[in-house]
Protein backbone atom coordinates (compact mmCIF):
# COMPACT_ATOMS: atom_id res chain seq x y z
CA UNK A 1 -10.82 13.10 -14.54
CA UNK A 2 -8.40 13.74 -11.19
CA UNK A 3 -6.78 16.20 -12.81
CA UNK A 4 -9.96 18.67 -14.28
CA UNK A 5 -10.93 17.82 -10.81
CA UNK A 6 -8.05 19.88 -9.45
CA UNK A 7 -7.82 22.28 -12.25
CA UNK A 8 -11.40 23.49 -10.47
CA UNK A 9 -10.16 23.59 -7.24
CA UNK A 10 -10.92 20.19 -5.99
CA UNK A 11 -8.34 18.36 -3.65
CA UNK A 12 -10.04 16.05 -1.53
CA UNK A 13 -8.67 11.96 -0.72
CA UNK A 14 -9.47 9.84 -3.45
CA UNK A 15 -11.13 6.98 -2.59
CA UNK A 16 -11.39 3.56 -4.79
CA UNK A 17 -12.76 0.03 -4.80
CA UNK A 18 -9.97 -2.91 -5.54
CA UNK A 19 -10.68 -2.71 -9.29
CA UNK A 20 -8.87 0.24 -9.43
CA UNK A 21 -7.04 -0.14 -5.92
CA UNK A 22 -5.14 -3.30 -7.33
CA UNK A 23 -3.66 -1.54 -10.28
CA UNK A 24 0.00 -0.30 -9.31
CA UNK A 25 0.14 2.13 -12.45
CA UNK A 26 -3.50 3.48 -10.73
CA UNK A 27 -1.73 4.03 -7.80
CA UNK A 28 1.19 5.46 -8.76
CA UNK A 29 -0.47 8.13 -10.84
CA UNK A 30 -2.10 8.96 -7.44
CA UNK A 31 0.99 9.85 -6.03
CA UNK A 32 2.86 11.34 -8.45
CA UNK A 33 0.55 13.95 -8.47
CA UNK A 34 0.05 14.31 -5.18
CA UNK A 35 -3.47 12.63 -4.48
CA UNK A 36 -3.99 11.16 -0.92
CA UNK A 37 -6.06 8.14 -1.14
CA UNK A 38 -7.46 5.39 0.38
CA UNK A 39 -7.98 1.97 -2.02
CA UNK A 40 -9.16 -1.36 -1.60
CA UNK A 41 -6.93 -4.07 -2.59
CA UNK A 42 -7.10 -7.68 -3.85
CA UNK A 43 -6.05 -10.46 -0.74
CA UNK A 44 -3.04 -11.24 -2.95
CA UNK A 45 -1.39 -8.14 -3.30
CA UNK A 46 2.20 -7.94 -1.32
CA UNK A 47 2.60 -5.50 1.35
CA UNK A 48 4.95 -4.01 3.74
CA UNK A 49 4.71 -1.15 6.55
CA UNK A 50 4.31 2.24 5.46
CA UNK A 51 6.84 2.88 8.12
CA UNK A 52 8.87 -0.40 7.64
CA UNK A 53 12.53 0.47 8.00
CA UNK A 54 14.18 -0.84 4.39
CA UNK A 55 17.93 -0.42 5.60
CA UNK A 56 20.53 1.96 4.77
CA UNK A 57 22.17 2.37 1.25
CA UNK A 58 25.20 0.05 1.63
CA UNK A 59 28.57 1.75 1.23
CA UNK A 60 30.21 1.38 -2.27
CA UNK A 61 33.29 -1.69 -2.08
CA UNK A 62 35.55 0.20 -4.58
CA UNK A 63 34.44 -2.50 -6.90
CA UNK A 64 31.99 -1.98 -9.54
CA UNK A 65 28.84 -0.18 -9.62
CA UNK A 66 27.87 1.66 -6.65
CA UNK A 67 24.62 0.56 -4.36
CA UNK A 68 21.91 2.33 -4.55
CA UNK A 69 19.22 0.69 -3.05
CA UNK A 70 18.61 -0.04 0.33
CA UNK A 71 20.11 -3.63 2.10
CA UNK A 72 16.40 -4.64 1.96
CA UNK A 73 15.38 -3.79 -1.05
CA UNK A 74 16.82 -7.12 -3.21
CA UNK A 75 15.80 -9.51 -6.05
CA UNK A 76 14.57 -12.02 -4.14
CA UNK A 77 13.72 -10.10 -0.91
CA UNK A 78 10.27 -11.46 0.60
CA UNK A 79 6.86 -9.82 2.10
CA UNK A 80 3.86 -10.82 3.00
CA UNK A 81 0.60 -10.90 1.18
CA UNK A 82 -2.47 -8.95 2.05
CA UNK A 83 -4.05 -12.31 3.78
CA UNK A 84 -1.21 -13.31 5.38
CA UNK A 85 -1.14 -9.91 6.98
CA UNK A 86 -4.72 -9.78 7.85
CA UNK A 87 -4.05 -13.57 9.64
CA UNK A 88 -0.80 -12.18 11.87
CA UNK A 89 -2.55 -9.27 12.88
CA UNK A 90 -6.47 -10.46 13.56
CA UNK A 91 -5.90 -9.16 16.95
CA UNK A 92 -6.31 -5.39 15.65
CA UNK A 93 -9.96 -6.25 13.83
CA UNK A 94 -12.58 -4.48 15.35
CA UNK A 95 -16.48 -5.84 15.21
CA UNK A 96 -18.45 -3.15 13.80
CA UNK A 97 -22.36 -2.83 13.46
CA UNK A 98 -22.98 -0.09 11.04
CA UNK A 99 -27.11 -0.35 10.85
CA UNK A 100 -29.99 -2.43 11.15
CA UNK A 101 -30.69 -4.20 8.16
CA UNK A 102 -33.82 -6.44 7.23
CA UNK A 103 -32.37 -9.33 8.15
CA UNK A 104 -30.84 -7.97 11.49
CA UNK A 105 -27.90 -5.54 12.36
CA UNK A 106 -25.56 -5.67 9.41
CA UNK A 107 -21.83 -5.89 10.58
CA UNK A 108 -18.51 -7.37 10.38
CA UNK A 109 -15.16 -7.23 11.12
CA UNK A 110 -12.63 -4.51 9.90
CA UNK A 111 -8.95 -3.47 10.75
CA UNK A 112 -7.17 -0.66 8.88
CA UNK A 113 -3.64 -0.45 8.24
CA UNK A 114 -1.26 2.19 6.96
CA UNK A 115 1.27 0.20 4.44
CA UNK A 116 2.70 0.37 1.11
CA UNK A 117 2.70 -2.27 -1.51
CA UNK A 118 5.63 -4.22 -1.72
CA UNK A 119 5.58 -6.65 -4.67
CA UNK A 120 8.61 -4.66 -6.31
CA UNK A 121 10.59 -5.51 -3.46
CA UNK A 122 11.63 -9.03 -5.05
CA UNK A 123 12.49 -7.55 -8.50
CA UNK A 124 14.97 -5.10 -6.69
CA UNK A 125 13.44 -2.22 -6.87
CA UNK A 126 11.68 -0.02 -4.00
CA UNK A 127 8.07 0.12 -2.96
CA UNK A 128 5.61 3.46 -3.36
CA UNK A 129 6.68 5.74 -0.46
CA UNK A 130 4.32 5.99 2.28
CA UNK A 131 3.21 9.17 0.81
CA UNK A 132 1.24 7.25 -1.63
C-alpha cells in the first residue's frame, strides 16, 4: 500500500499503532525505502538512543577474521527496555490536557523520545540507524 502510495506522489511520515510499530520486519521495510515514521511500540521492546554512540570498529589483531562491528555492538551486549526507559527518564513527561471530555478534561502524561530499537544488539548485530 506504501509503495502505490508513492508511485502517486505521496511522501508524507507514516504513522502506526504498536500492532504494527512492534514488528521489526514492519519497521525495517519503512526504512529501507525511505519512509519517515513515527510508531507506537509494545513496553517490552529494547531500545537505545538514536544518537547513542556504539564505539568504533576495533582494529583487526592480525589474527583471524577482521571486526566489523562496533566495540558495542556484542552477543551479549545489554539495553534497556521501553519501561525501564520511560522509569529513568519520568522527569521529561509532560501533563497534557487535550479536551474536555464528558467525564472532565481528558489528559495524561506523555514524553517523546528519538531512539532506535536495540534488541539486535545482544545477538551481535547492529540496531536500525536513526534514520529509521
Amino acid at each position: 500500500m506504501l509503495r502505490r502510495a508513492a508511485e502517486r506522489g505521496f511522501h508524507g511520515p507514516v504513522l502506526a499503532d504498536s500492532l504494527f510499530g512492534t514488528v521489526t520486519a514492519f519497521r525495517e521495510a519503512l526504512a529501507a525505502d525511505g519512509w519517515t515514521y513515527c510508531v507506537g511500540i509494545d513496553s517490552t521492546l529494547k531500545m537505545i538512543a538514536a544518537d547513542a554512540d556504539l564505539g568504533t570498529v576495533p582494529k583487526p589483531s592480525g589474527r583471524g577474521r577482521p571486526p566489523r562491528r562496533p566495540r558495542k555492538v556484542r552477543a551479549g551486549a545489554k539495553s534497556p527496555s521501553v519501561k525501564q526507559w520511560a522509569l529513568d527518564h519520568a522527569s521529561d513527561f509532560r501533563h497534557v490536557t487535550w479536551r474536555e471530555g464528558t467525564k472532565g478534561r481528558m489528559s495524561s502524561r506523555f514524553a517523546a523520545w528519538r531512539v532506535r530499537p536495540a534488541h539486535k544488539l545482544s545477538a551481535g548485530k547492529e540496531p536500525l540507524g536513526p534514520g529509521g
